[in-house]
C-alpha atoms as a PDB file:
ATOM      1  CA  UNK A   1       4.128   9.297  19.355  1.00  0.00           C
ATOM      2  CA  UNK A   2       0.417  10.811  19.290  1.00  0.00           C
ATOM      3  CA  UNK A   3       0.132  14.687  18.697  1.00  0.00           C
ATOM      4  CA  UNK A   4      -0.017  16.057  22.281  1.00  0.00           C
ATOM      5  CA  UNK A   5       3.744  14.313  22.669  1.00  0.00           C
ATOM      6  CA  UNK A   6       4.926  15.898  19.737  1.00  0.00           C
ATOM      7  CA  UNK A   7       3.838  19.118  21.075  1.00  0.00           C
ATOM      8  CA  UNK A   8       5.032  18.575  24.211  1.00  0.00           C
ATOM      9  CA  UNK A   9       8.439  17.599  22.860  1.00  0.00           C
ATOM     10  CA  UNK A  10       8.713  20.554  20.360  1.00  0.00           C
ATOM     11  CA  UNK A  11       8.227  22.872  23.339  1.00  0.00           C
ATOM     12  CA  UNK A  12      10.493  21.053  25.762  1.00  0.00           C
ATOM     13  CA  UNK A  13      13.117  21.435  23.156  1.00  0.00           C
ATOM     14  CA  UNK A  14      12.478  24.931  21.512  1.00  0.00           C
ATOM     15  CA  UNK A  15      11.750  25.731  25.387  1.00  0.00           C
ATOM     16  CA  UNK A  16       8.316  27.553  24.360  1.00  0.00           C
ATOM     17  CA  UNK A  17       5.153  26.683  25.431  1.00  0.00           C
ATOM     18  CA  UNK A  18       2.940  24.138  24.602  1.00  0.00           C
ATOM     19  CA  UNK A  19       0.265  26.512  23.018  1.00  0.00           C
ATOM     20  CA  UNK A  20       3.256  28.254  21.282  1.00  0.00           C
ATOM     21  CA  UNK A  21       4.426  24.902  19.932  1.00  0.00           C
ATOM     22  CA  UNK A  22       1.001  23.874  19.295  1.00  0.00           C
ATOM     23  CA  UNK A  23       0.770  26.534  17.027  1.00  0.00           C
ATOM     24  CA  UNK A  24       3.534  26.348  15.171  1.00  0.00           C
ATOM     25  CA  UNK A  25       2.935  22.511  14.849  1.00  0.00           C
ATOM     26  CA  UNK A  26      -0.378  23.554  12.931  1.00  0.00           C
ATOM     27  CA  UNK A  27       0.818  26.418  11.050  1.00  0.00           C
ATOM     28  CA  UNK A  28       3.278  23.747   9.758  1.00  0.00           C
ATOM     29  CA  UNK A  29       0.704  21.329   8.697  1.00  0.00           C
ATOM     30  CA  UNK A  30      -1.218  24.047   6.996  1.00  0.00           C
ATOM     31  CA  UNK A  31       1.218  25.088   5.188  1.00  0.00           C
ATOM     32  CA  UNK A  32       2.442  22.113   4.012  1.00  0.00           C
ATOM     33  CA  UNK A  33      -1.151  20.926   3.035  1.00  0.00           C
ATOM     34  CA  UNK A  34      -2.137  23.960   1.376  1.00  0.00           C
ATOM     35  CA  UNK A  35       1.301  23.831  -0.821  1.00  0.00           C
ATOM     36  CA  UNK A  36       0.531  20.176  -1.920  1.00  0.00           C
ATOM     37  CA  UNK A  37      -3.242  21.454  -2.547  1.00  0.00           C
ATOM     38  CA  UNK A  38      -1.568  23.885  -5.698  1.00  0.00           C
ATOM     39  CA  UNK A  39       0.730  20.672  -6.635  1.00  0.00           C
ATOM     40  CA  UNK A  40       4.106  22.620  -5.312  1.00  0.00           C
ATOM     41  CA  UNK A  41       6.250  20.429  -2.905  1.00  0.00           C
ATOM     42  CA  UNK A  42       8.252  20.941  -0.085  1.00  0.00           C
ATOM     43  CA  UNK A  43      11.758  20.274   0.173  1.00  0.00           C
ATOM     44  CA  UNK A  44      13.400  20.113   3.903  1.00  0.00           C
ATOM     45  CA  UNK A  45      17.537  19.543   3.086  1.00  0.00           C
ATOM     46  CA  UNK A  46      18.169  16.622   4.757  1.00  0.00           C
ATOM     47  CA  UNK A  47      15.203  15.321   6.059  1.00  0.00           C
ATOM     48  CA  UNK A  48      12.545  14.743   3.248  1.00  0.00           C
ATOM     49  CA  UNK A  49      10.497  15.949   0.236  1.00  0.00           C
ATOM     50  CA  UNK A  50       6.832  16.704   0.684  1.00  0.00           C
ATOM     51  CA  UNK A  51       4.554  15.764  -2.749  1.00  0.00           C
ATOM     52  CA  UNK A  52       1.471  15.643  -4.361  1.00  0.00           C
ATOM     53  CA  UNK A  53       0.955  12.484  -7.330  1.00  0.00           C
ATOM     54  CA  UNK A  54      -1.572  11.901  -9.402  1.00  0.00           C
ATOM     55  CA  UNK A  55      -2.632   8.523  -9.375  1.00  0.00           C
ATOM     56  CA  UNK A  56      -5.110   6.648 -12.351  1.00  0.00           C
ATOM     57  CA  UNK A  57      -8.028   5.724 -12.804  1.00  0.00           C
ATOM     58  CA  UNK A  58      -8.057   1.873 -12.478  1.00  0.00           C
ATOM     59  CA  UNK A  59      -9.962  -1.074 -12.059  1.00  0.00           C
ATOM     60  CA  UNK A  60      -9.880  -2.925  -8.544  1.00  0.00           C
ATOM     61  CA  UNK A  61     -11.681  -5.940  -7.082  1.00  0.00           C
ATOM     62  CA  UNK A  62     -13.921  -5.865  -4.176  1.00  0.00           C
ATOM     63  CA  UNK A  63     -11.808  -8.459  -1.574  1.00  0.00           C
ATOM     64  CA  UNK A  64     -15.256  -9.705  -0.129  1.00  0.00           C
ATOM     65  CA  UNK A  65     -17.025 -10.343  -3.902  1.00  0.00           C
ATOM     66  CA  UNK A  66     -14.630 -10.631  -6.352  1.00  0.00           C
ATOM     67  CA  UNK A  67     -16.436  -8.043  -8.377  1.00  0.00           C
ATOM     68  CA  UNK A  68     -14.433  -5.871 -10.181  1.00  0.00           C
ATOM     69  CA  UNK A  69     -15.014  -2.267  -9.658  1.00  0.00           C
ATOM     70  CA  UNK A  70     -13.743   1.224 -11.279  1.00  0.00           C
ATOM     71  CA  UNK A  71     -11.547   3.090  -8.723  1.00  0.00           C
ATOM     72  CA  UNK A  72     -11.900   6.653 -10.161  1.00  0.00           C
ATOM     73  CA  UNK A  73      -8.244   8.736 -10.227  1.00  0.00           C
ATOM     74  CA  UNK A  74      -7.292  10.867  -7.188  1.00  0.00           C
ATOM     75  CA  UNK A  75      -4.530  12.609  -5.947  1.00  0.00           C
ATOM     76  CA  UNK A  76      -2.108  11.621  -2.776  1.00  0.00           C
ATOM     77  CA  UNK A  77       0.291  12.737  -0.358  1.00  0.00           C
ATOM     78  CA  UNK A  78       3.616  11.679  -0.734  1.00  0.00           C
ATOM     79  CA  UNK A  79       6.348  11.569   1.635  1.00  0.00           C
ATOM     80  CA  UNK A  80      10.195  10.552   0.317  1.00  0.00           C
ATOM     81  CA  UNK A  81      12.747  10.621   3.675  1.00  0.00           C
ATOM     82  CA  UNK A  82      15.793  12.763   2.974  1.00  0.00           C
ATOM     83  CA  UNK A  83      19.658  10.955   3.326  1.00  0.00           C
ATOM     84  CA  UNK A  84      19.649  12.314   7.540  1.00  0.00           C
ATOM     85  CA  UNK A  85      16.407  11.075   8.252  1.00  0.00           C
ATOM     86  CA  UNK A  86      17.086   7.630   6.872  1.00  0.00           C
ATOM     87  CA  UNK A  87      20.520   7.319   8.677  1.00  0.00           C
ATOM     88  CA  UNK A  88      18.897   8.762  11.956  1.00  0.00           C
ATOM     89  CA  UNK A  89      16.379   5.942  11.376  1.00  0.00           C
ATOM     90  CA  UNK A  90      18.892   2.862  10.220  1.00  0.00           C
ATOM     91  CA  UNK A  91      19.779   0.517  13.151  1.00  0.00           C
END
């Protein structure tokens, strides 16, 4: 599902308009970006836990030269599904 479906979706079923969902689709993703940025997460009961993790400084190899190579640290997005969104999802 690309973005525009997702908005069209969230509209069809909040019966609001696209630009309203569209909006509230952003403000979403703002927030939850902006949360991670300070190293907070974001907890939604049921369907999953928004986080920020550190990861280390290591050292990689470069798949084309075998050379190994210093991949400095960084921080990531992390996404853990909550217990309705994995039985939702199970077959």
């Amino acid at each position: 599902m690309k973005k525009t479906e997702l908005i069209a979706d969230i509209a069809r079923q909040a019966r609001v308009t696209k630009v309203i969902a569209e909006k509230t689709l952003e403000a979403f993703t703002t927030s939850v970006m902006k949360s991670l940025k300070k190293g907070d997460s974001i907890t939604l009961t049921g369907f999953g836990t928004f986080s920020a993790s550190k990861r280390k400084a290591r050292t990689g190899r470069n798949p084309q030269t075998g050379q190994a190579m210093r991949i400095p640290a960084t921080s990531v997005a992390k996404f853990k599904a909550g217990k309705f969104l994995k039985q939702a999802v199970k077959k």
